[in-house]
Structures are given as C-alpha cells and as structure tokens.
N, C-alpha and C. Protein backbone atom coordinates (compact mmCIF):
# COMPACT_ATOMS: atom_id res chain seq x y z
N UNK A 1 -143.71 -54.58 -115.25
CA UNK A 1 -142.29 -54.40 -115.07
C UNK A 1 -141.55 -54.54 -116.40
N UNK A 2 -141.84 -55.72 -117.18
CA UNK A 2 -141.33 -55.97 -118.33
C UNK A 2 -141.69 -54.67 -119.29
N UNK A 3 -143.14 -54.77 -119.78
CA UNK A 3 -143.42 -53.46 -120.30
C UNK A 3 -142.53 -52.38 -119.99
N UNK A 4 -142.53 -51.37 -118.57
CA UNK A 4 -141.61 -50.21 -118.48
C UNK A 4 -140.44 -50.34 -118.98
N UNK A 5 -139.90 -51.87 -118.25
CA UNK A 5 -138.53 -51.58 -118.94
C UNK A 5 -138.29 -51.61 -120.60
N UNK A 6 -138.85 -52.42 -121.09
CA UNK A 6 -139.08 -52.10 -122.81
C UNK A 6 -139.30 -50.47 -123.22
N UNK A 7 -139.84 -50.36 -122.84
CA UNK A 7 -140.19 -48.78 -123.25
C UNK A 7 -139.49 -48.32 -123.02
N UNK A 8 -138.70 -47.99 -121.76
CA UNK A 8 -137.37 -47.30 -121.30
C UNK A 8 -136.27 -47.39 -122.47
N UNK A 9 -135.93 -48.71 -122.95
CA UNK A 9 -135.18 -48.87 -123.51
C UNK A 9 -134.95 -48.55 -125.42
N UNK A 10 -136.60 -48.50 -125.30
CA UNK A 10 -136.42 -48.07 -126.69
C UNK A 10 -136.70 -46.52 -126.70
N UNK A 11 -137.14 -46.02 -125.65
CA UNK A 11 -136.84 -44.33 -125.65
C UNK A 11 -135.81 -44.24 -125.53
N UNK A 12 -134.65 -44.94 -124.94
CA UNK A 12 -133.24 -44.26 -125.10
C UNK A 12 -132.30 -44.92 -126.30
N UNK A 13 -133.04 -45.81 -127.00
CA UNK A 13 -132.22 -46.36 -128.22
C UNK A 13 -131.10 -47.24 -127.65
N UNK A 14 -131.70 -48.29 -127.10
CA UNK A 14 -130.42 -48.80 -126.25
C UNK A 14 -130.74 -50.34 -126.97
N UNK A 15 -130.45 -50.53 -127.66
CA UNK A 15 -130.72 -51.76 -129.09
C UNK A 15 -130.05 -53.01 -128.29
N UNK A 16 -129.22 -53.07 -127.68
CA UNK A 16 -128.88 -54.41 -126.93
C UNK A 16 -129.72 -55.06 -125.52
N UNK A 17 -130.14 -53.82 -124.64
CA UNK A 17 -131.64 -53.87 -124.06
C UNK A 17 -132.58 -54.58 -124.50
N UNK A 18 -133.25 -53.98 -125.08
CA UNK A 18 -134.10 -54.15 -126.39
C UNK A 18 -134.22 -55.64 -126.71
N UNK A 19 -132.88 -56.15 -127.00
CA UNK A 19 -132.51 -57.78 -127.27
C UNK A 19 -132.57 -58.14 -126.35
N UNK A 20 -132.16 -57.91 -125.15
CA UNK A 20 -131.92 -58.77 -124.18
C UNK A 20 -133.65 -59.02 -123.73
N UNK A 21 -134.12 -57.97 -123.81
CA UNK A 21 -135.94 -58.30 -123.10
C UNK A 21 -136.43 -58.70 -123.94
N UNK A 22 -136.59 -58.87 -125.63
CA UNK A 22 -136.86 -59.52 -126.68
C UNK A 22 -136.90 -61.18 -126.10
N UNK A 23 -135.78 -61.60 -125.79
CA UNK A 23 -135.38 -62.90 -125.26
C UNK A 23 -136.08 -63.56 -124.08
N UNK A 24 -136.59 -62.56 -123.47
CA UNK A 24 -137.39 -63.05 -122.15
C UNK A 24 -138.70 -62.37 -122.31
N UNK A 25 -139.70 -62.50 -122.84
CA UNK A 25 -141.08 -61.86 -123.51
C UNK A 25 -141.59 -62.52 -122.36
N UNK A 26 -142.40 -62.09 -121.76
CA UNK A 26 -143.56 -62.62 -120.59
C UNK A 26 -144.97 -62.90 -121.36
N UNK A 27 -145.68 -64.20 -120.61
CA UNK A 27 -147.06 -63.65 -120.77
C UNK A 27 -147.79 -62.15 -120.71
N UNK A 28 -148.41 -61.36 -121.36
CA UNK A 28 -149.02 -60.19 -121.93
C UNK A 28 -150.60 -60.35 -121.62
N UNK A 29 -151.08 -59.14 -121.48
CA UNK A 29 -152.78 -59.31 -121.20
C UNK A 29 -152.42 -58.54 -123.09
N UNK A 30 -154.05 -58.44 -123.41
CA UNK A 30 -154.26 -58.35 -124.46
C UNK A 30 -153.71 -56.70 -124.73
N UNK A 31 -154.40 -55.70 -124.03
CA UNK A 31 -153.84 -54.46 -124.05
C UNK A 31 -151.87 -54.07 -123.57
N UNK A 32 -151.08 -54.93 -122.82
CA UNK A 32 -149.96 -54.58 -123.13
C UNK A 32 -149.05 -55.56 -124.22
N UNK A 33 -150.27 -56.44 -124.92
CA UNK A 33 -149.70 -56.49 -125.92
C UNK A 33 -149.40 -55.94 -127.09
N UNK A 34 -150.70 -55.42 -127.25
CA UNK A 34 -151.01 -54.64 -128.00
C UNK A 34 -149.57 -53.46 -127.83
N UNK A 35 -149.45 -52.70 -127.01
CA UNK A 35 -148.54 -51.76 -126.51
C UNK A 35 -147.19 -51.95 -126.70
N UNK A 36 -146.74 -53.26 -126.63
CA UNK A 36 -145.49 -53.97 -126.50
C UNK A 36 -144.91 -54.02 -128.44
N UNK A 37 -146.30 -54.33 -129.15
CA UNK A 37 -146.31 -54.19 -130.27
C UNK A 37 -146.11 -53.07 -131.27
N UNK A 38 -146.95 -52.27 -130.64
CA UNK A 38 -146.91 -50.66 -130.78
C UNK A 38 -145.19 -50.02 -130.81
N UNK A 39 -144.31 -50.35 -129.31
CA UNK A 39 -143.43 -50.32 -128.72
C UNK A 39 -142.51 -50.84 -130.01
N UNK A 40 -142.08 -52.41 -130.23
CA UNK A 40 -141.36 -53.36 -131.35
C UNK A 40 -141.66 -52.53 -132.69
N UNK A 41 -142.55 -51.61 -133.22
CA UNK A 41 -142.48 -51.15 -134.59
C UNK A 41 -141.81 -49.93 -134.39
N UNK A 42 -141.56 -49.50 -133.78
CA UNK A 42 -141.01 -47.83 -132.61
C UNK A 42 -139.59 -48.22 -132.82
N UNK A 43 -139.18 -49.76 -132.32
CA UNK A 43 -137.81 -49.87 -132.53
C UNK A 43 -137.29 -50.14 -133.74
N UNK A 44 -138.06 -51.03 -134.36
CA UNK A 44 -137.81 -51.25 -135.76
C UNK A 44 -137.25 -50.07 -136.34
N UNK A 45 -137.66 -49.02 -136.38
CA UNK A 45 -137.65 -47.83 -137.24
C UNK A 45 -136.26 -47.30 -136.73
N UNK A 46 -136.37 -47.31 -135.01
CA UNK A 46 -135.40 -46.52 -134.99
C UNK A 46 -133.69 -47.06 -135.30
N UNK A 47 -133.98 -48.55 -134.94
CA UNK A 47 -132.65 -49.77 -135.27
C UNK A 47 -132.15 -49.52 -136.76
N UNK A 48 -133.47 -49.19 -137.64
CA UNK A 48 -133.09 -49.12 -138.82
C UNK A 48 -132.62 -47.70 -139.39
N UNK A 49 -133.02 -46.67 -138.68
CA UNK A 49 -132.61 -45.03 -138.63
C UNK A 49 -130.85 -45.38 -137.97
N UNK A 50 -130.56 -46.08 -137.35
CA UNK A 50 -129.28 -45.87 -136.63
C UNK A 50 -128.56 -46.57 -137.63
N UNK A 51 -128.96 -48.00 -137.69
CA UNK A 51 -127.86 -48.85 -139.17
C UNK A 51 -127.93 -47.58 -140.58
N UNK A 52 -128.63 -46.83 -141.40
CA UNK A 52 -128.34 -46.07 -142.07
C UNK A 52 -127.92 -44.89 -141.90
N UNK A 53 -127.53 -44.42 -140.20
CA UNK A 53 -126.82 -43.68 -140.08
C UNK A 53 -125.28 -43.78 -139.91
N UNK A 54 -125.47 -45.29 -139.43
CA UNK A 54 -124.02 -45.89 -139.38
C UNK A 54 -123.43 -46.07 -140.60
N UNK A 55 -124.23 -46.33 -141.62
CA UNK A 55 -123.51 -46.85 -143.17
C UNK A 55 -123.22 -45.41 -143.80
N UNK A 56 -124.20 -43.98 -143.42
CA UNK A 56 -123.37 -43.51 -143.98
C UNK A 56 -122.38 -42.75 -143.36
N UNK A 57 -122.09 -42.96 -142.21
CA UNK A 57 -120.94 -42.20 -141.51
C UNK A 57 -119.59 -42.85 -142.03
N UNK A 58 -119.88 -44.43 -142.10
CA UNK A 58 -119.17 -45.22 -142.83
C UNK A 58 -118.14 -44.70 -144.26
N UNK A 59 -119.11 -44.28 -145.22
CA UNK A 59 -119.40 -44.10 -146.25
C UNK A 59 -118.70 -42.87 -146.52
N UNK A 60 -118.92 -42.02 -145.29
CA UNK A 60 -118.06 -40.17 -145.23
C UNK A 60 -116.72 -40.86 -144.94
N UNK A 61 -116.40 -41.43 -144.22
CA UNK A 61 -115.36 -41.73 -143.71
C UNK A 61 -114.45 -42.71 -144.59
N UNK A 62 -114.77 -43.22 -145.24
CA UNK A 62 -114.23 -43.68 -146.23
C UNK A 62 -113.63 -42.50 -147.78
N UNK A 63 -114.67 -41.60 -147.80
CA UNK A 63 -114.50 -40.86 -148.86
C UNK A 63 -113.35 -39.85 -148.32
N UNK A 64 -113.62 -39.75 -146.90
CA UNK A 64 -112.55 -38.65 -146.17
C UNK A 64 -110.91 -39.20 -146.50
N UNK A 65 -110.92 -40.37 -145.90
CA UNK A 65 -109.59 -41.52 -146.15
C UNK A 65 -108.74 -41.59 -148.00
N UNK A 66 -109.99 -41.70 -148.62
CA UNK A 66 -109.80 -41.73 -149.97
C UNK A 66 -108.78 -40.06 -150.28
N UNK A 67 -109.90 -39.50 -150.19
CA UNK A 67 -109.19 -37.79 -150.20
C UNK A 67 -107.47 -37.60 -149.77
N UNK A 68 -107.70 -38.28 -148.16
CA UNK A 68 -106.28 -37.79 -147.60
C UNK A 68 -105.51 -38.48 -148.07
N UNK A 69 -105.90 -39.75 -148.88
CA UNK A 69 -104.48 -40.70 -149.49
C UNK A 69 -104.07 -39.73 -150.73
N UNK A 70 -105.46 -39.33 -151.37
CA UNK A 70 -105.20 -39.11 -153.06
C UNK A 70 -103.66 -37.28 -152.26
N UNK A 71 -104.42 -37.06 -151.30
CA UNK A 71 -103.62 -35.64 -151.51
C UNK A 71 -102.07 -35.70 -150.51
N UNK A 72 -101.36 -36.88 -150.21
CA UNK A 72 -100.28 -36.69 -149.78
C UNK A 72 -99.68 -37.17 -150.73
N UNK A 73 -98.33 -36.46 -150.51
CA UNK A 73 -96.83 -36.66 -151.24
C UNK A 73 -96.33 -38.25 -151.26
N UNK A 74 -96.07 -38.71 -152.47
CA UNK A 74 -95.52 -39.80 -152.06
C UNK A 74 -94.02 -40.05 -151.71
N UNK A 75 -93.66 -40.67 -151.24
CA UNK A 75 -92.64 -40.75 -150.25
C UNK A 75 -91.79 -42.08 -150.93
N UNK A 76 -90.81 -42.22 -151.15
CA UNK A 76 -89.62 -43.34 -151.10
C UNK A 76 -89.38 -43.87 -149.76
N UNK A 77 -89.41 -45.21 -149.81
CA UNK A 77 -88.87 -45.61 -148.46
C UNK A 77 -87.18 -46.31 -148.77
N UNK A 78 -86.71 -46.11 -149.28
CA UNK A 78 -85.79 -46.56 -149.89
C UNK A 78 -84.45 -45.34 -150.21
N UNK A 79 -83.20 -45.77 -149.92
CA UNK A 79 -82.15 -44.46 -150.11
C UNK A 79 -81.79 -44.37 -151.38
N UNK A 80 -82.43 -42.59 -152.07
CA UNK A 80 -82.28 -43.08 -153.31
C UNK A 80 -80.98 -41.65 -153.43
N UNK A 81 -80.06 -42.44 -154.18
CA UNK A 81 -78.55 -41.68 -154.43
C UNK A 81 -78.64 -41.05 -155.80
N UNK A 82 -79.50 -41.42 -156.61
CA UNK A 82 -79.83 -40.59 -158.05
C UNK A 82 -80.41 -39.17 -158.06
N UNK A 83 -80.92 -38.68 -157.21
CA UNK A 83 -81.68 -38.02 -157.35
C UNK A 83 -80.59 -36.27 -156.44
C-alpha cells in the first residue's frame, strides 16, 4: 500500500506527498526496499529539476520587471507649475 502510494506520487511530482509518506516509512521486505530506493533517487532528480526550474522562472521574471521599470516614463507625483 505504502509502496503504490509512493510511486503514485512521485509519477505525478506531487513533492508534499512524497514528504508526507517519507515521514511514515513502514517496515520493507528487502525487494520493496530496494524499489522504494530506486523510487527516492527518481524524486531526488525530479525535486531538483522543479527547484531549477523554479529559480529560473524566477530569474525571467525578474529580468522581465527590470525591463518594464527601465522602459516607462517617469512620472512627477508632485504639481509642478514650472514647467
């Protein structure tokens, strides 16, 4: 039971899953440990494929922000009678 649901969860990339059954590990026969192990390097990769996809969406999005500041007009907030 434990097994399926692990697996379930890291085929759908569901990383808080993942933690939550991390936390409650059952006794294992030798072969679904083995599997379970197999399974934990599967997530590793993919936890770590998602955090460097997050940093650089981050990273666009920041450069995007940068852009739209550098290219608007600046503005007075203030009533200016000199001009």
């Amino acid at each position: 039971m434990w097994l399926k649901a692990f697996k379930a969860a890291v085929i759908t990339d569901d990383m808080q899953r993942i933690s939550d059954l991390l936390k409650s590990v059952p006794q294992l026969n030798a072969a679904d440990a083995t599997e379970a192990l197999f399974l934990l390097q599967e997530a590793k990769k993919r936890m770590l494929y998602l955090q460097n996809k997050t940093v650089d969406s981050m990273q666009q999005m920041k450069k995007n922000m940068n852009f739209l500041n550098a290219t608007q007009r600046e503005t007075h907030n203030s009533f200016d009678i000199t001009s």
